[in-house]
C-alpha atoms as a PDB file:
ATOM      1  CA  UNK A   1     -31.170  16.326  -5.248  1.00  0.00           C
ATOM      2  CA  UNK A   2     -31.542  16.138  -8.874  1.00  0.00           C
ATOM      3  CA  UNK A   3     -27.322  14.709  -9.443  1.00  0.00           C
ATOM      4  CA  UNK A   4     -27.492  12.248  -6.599  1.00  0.00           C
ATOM      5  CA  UNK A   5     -27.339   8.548  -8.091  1.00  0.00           C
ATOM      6  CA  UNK A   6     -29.955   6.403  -7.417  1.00  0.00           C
ATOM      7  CA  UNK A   7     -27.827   3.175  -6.772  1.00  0.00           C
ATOM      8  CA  UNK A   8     -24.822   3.129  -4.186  1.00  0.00           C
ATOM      9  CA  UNK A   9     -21.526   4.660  -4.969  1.00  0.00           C
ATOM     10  CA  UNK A  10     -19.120   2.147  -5.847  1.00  0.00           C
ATOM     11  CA  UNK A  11     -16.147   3.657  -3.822  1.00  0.00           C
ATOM     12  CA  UNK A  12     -12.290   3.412  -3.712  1.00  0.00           C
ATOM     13  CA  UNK A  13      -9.498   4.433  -1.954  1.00  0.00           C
ATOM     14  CA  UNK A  14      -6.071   5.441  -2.239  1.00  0.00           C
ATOM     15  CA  UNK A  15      -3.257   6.532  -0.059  1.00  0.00           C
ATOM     16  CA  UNK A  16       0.464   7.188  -1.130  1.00  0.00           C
ATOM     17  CA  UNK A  17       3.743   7.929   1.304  1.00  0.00           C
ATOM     18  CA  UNK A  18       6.516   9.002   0.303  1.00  0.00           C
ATOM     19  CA  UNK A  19       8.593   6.307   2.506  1.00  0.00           C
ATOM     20  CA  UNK A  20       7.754   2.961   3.537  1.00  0.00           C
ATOM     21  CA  UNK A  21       4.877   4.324   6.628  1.00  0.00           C
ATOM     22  CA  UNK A  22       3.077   1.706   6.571  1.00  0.00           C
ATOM     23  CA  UNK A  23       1.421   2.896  10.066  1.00  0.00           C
ATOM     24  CA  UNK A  24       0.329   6.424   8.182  1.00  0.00           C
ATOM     25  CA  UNK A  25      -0.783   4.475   5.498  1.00  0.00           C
ATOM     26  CA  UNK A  26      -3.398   2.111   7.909  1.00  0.00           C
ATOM     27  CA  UNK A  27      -4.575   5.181   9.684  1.00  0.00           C
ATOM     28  CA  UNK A  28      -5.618   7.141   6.527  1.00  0.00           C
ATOM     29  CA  UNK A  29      -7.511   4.017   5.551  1.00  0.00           C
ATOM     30  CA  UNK A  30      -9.101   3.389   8.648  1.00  0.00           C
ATOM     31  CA  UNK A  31     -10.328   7.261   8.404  1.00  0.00           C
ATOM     32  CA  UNK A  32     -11.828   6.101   4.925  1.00  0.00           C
ATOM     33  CA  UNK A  33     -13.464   3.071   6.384  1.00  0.00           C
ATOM     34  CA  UNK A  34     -15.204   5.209   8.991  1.00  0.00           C
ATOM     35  CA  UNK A  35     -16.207   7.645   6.529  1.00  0.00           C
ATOM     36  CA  UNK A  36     -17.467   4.921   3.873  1.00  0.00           C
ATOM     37  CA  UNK A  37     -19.150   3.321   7.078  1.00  0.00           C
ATOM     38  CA  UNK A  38     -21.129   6.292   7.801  1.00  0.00           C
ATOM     39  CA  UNK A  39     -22.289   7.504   4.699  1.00  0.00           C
ATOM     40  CA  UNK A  40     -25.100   4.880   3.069  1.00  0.00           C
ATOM     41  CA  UNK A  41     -24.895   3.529  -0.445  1.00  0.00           C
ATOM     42  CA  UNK A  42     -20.939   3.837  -0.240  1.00  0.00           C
ATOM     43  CA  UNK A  43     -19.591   0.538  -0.785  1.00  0.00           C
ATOM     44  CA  UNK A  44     -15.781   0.287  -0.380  1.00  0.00           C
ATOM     45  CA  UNK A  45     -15.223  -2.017  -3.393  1.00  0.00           C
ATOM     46  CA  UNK A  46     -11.252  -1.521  -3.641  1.00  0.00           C
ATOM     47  CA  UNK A  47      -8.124   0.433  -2.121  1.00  0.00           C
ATOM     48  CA  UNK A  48      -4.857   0.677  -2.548  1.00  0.00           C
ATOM     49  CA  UNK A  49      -1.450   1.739  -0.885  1.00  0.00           C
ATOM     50  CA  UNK A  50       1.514   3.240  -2.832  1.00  0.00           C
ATOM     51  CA  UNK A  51       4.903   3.951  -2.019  1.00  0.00           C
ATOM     52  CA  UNK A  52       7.071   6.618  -3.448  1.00  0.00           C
ATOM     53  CA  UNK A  53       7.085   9.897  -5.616  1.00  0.00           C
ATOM     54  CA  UNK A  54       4.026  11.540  -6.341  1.00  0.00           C
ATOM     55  CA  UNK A  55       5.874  13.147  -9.221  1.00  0.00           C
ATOM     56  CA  UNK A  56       4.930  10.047 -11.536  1.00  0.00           C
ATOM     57  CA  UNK A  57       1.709   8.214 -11.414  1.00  0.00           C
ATOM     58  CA  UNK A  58       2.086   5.055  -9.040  1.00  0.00           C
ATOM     59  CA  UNK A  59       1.319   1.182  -9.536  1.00  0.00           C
ATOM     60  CA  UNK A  60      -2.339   1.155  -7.318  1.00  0.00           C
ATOM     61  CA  UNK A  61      -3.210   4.602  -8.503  1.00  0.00           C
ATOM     62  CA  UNK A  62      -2.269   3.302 -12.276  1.00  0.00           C
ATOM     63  CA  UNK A  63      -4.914   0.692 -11.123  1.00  0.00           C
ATOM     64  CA  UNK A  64      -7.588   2.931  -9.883  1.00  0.00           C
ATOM     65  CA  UNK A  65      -7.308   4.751 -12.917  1.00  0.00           C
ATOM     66  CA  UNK A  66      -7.825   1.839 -15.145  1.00  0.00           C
ATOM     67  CA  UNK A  67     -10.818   1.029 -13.175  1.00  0.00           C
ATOM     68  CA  UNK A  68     -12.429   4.583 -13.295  1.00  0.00           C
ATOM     69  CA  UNK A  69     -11.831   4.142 -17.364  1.00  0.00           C
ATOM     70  CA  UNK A  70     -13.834   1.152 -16.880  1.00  0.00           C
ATOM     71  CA  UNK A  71     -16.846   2.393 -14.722  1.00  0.00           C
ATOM     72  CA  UNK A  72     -16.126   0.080 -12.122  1.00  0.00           C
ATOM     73  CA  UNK A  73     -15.619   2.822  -9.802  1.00  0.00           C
ATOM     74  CA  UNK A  74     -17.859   6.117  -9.397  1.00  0.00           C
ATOM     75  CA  UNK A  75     -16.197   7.937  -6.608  1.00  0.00           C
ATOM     76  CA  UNK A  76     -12.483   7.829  -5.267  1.00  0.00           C
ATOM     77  CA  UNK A  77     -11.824   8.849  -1.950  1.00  0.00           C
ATOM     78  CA  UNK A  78      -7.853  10.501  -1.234  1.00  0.00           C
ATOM     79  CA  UNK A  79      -6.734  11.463   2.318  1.00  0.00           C
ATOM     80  CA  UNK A  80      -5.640  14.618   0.451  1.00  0.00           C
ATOM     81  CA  UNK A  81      -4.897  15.951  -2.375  1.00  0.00           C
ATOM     82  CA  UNK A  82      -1.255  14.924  -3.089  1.00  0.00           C
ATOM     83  CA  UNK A  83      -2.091  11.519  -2.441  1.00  0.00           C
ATOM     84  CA  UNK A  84      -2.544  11.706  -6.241  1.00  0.00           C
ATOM     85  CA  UNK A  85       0.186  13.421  -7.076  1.00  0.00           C
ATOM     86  CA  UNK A  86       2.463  16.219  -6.097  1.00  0.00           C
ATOM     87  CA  UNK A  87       3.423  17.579 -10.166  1.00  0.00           C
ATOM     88  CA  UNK A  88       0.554  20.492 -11.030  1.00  0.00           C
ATOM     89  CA  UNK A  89       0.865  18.326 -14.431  1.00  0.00           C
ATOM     90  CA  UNK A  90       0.040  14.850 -12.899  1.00  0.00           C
ATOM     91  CA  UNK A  91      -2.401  16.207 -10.564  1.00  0.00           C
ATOM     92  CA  UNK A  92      -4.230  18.211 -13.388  1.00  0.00           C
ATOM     93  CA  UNK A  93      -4.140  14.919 -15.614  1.00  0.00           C
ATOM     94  CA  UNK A  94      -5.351  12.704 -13.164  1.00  0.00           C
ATOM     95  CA  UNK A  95      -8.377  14.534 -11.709  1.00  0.00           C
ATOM     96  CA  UNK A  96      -9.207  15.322 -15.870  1.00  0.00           C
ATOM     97  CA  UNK A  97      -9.298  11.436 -16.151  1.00  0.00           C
ATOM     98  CA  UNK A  98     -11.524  10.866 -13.368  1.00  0.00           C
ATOM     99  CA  UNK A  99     -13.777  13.519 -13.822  1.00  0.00           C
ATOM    100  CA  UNK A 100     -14.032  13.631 -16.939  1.00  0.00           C
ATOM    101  CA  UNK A 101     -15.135   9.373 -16.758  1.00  0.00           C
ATOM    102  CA  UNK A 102     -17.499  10.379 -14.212  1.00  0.00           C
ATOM    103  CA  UNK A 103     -15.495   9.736 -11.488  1.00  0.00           C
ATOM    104  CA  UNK A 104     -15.556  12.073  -8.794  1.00  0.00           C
ATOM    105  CA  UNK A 105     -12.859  12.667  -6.319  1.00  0.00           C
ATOM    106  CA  UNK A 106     -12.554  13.582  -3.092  1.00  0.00           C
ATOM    107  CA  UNK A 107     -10.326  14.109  -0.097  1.00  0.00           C
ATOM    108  CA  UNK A 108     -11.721  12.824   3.161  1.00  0.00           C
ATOM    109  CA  UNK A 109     -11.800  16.313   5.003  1.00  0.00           C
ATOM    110  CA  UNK A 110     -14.352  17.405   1.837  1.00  0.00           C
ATOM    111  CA  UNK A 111     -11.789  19.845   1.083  1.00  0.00           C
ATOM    112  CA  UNK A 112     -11.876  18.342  -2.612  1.00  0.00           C
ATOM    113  CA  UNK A 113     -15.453  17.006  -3.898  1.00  0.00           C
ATOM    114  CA  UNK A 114     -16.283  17.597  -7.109  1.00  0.00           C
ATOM    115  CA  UNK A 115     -19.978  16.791  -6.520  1.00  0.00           C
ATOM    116  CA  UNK A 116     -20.189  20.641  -5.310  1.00  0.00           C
ATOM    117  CA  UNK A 117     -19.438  23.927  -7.572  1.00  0.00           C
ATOM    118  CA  UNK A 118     -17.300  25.420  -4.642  1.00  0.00           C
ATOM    119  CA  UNK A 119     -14.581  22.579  -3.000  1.00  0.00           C
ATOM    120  CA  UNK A 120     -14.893  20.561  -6.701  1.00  0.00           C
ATOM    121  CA  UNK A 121     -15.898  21.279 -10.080  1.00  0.00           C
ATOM    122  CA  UNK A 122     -14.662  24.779  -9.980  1.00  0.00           C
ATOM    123  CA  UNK A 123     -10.866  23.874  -8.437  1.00  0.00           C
ATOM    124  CA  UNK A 124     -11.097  20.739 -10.337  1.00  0.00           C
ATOM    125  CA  UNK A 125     -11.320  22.717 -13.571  1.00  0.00           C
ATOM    126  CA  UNK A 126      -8.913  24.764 -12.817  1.00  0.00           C
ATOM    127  CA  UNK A 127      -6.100  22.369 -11.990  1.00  0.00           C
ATOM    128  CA  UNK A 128      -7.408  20.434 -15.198  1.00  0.00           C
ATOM    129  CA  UNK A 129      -6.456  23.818 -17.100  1.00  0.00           C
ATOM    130  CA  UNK A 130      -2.710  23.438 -17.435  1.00  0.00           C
ATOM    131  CA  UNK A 131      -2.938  20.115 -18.187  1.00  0.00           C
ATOM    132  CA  UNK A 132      -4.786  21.012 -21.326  1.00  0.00           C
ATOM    133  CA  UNK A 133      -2.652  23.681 -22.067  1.00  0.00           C
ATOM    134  CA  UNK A 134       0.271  21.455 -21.992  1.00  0.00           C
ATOM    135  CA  UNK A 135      -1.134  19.226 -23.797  1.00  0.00           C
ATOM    136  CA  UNK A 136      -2.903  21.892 -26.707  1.00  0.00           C
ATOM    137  CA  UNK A 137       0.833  23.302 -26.830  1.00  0.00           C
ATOM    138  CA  UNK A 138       2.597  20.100 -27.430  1.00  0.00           C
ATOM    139  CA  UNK A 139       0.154  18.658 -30.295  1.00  0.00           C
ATOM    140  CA  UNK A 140       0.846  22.488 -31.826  1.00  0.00           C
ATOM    141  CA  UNK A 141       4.458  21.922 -31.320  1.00  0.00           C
ATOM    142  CA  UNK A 142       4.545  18.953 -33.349  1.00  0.00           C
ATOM    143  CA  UNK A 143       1.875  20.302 -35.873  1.00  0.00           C
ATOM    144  CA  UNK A 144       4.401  22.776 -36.583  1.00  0.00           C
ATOM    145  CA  UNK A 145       7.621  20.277 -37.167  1.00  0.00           C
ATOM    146  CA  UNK A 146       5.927  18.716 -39.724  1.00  0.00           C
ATOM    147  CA  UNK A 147       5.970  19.920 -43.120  1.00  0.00           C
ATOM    148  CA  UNK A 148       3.185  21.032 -45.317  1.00  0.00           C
ATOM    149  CA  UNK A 149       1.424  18.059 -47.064  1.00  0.00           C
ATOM    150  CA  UNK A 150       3.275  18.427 -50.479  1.00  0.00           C
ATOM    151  CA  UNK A 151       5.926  19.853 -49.995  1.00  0.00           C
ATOM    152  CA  UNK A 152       9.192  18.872 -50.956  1.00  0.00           C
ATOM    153  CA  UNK A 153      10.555  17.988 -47.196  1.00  0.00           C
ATOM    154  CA  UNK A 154       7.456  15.410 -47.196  1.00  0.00           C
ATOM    155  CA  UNK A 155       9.381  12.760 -48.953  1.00  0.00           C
ATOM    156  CA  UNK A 156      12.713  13.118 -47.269  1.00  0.00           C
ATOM    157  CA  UNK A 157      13.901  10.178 -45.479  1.00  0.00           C
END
């Protein structure tokens, strides 16, 4: 296959609960360990367990993240999807940060792997889209409170 890398998948892994399960949390990462164990040339280099809302991005995700930035991670394995975040906004922003730093996510079921057109890149870009949105509508938002270079409201305090 013409995309496949030809060194081994630096892999990490994240799981988030909404309480304190710290029982859920070992058996999603013991599916990830078998599924990192059985695939070759995936490496589990790093996980990481958070606790709380998925409505705002979470201390090891924050991590993660910083690491994908980085290229110190090339594919990031979720039990599912909301593991990442449960706002359409965060969710959208998130997988646009991996993917778009070559990371590529994916939920252990395969439900979510954007290394395929049909259960990645193609839901993928289409939760990225609002994010975009939101964000093309707020920079025109503030494009528009600001006054003409110029003009007399430039120089008011």
């Amino acid at each position: 296959m013409p995309n496949q890398p030809t060194h081994p998948l630096r892999v990490a892994f994240t799981t988030r609960s909404a309480h304190d399960d710290v029982q859920q949390s070992a058996r999603q990462a013991d599916l990830a360990r078998a599924l990192v164990d059985t695939t070759p040339d995936w490496p589990l280099t790093e996980t990481s367990t958070d606790t709380g809302s998925g409505l705002r991005l979470q201390p090891g995700l924050r991590r993660l993240l910083d690491h994908a930035r980085n290229r110190q991670i090339e594919l990031l394995l979720v039990h599912q999807l909301s593991d990442l975040g449960r706002s359409p906004r965060l969710l959208a922003t998130i997988l646009a940060d991996l993917t778009g730093g070559g990371v590529r996510p994916r939920t252990l079921d395969g439900t979510l792997d954007t290394a395929t057109p049909t259960t990645g890149r193609l839901p993928a870009a289409i939760w990225r889209s609002p994010a975009e949105h939101a964000q093309g509508t707020a920079h025109q938002r503030v494009s528009q409170r600001r006054p003409p270079a110029g003009s007399v409201e430039e120089g008011r305090p």
